[in-house]
N, C-alpha and C. Protein backbone atom coordinates (compact mmCIF):
# COMPACT_ATOMS: atom_id res chain seq x y z
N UNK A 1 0.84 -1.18 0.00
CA UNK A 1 0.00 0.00 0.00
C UNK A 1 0.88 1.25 0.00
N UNK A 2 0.72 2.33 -0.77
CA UNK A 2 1.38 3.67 -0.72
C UNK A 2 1.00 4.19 0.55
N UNK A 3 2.02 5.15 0.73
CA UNK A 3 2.06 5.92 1.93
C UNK A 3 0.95 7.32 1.92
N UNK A 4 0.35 7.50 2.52
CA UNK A 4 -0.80 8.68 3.06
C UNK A 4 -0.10 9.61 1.67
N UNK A 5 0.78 10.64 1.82
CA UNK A 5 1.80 11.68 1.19
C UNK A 5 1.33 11.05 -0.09
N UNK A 6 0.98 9.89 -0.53
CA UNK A 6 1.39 9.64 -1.42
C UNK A 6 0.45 9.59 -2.80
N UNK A 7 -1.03 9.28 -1.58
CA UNK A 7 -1.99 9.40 -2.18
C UNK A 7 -2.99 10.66 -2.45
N UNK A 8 -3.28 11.54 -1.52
CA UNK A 8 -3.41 12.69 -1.76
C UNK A 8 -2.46 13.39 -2.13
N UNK A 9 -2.61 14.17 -3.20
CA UNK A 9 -1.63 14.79 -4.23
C UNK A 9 -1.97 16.21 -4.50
N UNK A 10 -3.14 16.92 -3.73
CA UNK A 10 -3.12 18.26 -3.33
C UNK A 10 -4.65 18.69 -3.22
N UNK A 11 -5.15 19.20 -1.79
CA UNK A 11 -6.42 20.06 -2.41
C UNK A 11 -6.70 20.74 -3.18
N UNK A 12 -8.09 20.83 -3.72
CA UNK A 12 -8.53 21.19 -4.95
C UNK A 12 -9.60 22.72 -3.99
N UNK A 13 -8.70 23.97 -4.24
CA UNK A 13 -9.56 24.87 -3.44
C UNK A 13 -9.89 26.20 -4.82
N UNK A 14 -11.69 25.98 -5.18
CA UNK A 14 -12.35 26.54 -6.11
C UNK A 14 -13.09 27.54 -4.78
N UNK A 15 -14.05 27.97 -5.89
CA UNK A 15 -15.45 28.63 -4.99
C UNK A 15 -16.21 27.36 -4.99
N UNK A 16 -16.41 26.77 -5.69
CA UNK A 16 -17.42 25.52 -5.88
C UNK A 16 -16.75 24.54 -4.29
N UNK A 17 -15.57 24.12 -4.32
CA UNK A 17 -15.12 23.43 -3.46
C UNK A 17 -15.22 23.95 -1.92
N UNK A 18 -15.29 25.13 -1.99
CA UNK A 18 -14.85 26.23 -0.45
C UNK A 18 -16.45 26.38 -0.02
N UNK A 19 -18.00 26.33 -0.78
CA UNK A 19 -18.66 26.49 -0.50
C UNK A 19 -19.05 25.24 0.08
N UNK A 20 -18.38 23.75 -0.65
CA UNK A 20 -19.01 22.53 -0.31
C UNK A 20 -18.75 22.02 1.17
N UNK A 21 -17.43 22.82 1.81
CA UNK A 21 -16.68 22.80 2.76
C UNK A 21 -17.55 22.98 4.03
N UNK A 22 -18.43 23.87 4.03
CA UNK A 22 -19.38 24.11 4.42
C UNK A 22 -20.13 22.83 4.95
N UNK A 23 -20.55 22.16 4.24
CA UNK A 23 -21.83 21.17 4.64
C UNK A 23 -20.61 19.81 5.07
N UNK A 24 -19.10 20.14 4.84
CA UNK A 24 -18.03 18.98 5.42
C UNK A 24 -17.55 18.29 4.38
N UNK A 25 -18.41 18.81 3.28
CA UNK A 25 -17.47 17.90 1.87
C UNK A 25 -16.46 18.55 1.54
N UNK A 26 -14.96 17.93 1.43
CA UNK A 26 -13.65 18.65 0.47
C UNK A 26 -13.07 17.58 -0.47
N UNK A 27 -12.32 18.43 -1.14
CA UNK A 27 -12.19 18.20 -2.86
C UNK A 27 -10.66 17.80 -2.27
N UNK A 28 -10.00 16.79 -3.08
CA UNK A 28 -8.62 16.62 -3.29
C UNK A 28 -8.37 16.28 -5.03
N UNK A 29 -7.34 16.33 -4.98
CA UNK A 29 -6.70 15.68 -6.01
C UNK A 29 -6.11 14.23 -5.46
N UNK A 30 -5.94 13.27 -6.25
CA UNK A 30 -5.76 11.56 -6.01
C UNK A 30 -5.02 11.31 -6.69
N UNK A 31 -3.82 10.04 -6.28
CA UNK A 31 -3.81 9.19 -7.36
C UNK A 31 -4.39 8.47 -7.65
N UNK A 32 -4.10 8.02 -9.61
CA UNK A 32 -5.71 8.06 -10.49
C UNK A 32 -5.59 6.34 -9.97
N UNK A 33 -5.00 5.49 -9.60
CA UNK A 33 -4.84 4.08 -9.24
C UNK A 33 -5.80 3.81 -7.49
N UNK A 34 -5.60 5.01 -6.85
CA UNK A 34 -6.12 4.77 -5.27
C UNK A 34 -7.86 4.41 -5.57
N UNK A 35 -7.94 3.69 -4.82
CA UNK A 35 -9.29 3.47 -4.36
C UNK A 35 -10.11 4.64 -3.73
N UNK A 36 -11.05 4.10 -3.16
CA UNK A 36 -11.94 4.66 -1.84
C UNK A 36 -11.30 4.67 -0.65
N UNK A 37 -11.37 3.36 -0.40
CA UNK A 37 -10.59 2.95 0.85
C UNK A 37 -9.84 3.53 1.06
N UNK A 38 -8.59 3.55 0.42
CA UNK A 38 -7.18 4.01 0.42
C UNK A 38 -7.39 5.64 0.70
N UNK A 39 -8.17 6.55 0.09
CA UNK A 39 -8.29 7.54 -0.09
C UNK A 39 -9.13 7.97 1.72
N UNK A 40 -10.11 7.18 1.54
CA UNK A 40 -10.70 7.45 3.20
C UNK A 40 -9.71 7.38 4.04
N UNK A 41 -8.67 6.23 4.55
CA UNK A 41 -7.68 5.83 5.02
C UNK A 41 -6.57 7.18 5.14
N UNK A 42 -6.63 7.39 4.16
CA UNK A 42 -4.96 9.09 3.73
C UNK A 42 -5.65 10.25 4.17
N UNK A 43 -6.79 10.40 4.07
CA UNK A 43 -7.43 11.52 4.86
C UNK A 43 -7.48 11.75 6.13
N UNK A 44 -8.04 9.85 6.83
CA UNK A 44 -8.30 10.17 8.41
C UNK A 44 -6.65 10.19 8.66
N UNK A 45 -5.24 9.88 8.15
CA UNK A 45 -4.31 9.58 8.76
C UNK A 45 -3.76 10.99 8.94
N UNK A 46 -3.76 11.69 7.68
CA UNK A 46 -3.09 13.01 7.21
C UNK A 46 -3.82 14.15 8.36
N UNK A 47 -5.14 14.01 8.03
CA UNK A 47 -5.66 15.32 8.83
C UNK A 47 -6.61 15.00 10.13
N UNK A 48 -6.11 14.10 10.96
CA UNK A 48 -6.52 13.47 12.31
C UNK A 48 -8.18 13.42 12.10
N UNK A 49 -9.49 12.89 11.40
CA UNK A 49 -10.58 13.05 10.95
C UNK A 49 -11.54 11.78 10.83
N UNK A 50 -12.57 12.07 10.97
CA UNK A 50 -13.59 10.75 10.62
C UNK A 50 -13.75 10.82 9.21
N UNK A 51 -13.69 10.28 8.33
CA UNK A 51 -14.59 10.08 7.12
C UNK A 51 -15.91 9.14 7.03
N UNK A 52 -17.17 9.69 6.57
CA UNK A 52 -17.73 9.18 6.37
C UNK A 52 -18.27 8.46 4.85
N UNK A 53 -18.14 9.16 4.28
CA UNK A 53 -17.83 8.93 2.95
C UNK A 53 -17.00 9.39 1.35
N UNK A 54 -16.78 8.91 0.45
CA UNK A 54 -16.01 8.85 -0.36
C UNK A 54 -16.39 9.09 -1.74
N UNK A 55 -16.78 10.11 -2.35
CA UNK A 55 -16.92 10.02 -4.05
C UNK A 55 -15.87 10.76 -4.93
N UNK A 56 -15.66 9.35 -6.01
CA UNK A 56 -14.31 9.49 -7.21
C UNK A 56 -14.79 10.01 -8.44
N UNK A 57 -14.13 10.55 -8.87
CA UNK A 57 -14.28 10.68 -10.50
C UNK A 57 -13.47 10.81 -11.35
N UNK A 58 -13.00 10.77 -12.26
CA UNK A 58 -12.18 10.57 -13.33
C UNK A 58 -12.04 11.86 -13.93
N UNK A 59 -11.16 12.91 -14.02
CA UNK A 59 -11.55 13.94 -15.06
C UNK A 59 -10.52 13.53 -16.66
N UNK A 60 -11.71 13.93 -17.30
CA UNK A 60 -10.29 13.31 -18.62
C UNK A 60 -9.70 14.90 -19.31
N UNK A 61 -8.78 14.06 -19.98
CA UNK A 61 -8.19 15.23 -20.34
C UNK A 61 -8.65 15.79 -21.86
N UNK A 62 -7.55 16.80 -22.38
CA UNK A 62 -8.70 17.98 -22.87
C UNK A 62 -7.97 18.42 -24.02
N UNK A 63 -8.29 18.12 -25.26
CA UNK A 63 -7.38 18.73 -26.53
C UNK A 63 -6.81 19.81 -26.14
N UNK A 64 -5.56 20.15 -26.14
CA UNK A 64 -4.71 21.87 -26.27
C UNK A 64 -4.04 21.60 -27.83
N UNK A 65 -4.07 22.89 -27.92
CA UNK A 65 -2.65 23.67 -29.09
C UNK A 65 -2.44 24.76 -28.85
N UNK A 66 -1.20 24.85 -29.42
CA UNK A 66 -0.43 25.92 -29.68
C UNK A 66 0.09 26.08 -30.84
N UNK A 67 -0.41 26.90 -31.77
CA UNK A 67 0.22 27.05 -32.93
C UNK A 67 -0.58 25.65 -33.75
N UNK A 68 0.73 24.56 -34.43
CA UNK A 68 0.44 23.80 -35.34
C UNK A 68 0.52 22.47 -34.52
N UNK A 69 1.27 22.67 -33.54
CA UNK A 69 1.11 21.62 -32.64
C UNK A 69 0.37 21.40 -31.57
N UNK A 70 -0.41 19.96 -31.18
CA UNK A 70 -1.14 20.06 -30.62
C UNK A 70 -0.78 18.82 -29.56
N UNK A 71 -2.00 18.67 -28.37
CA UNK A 71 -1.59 17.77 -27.21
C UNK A 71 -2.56 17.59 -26.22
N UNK A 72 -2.55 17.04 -25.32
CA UNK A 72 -3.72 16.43 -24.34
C UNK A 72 -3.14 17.07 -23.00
N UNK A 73 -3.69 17.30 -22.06
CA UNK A 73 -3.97 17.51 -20.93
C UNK A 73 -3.75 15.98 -20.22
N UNK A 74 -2.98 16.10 -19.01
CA UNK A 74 -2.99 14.61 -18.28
C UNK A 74 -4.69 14.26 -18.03
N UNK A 75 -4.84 13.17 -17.79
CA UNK A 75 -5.89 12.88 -16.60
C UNK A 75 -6.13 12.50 -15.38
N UNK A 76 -6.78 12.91 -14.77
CA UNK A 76 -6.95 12.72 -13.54
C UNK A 76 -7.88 12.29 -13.05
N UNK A 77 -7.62 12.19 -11.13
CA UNK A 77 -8.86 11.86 -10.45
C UNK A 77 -8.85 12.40 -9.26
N UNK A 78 -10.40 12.81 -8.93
CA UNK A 78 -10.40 13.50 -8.10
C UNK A 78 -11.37 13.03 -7.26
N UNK A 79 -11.51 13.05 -5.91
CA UNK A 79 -12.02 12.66 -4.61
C UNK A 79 -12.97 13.83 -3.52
N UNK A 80 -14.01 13.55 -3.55
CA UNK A 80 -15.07 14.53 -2.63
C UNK A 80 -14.98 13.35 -1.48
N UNK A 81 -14.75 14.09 -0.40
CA UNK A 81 -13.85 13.67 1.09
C UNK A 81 -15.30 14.03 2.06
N UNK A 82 -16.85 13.19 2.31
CA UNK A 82 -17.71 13.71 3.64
C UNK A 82 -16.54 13.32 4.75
N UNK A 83 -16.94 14.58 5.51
CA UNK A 83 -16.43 14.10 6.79
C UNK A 83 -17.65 13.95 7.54
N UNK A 84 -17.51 13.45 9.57
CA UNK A 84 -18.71 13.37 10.33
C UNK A 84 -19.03 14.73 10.51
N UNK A 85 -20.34 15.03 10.86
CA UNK A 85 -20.40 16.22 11.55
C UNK A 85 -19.52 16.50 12.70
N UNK A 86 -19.46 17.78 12.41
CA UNK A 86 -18.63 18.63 13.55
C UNK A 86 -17.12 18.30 13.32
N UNK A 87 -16.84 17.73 12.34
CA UNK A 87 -15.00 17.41 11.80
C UNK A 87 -15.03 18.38 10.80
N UNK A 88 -13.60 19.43 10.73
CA UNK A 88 -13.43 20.14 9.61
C UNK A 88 -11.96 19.95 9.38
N UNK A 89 -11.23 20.39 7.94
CA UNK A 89 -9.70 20.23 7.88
C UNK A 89 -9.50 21.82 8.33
N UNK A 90 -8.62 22.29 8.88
CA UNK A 90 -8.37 23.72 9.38
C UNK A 90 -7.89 23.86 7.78
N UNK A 91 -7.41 23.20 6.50
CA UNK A 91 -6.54 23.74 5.46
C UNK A 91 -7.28 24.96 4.80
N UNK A 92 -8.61 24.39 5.05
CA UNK A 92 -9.70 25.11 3.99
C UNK A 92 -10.67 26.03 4.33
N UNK A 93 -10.00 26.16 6.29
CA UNK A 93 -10.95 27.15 6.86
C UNK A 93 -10.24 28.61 6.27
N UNK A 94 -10.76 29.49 6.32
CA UNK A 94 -10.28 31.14 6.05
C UNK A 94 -9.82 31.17 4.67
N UNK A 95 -10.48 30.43 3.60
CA UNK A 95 -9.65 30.84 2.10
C UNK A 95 -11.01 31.55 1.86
């Protein structure tokens, strides 16, 4: 199993995400291989927390160019983190 560090790979802080924060849902970025589990697991370890639940999604990536040449965007995956009531991450309080 990868290490906590290893699997969360950075919060994802929007207006969309900072408002969801609110009701205890937060956004990360994942690696695109981690599970649920794994991902519930790197959360409660990283930011001392209950999780209650876990939703993934896949974002794909996205034609670019420049000029005559052209290219893809990586893809990714990204993770909406419920926590229990009354658990918050301090990362995402005051943005």
């Amino acid at each position: 199993m990868a290490h906590s560090r290893d699997i969360i790979v950075k919060p994802i802080i929007t207006e969309k995400s900072t408002a969801m924060a609110a009701d205890g849902k937060y956004v990360f970025k994942v690696k695109y291989d981690a599970n649920k589990i794994e991902i519930a697991r790197a959360v409660e370890d990283i930011f001392d927390v209950k999780v209650v639940a876990v939703n993934t999604m896949r974002v794909p990536g996205k034609l670019k160019r420049q000029g005559r040449s052209e290219g893809m965007t990586p893809v990714w995956k990204k993770a909406v983190v419920t926590l229990q009531d009354g658990e918050t991450i301090p990362l995402f309080e005051g943005v």
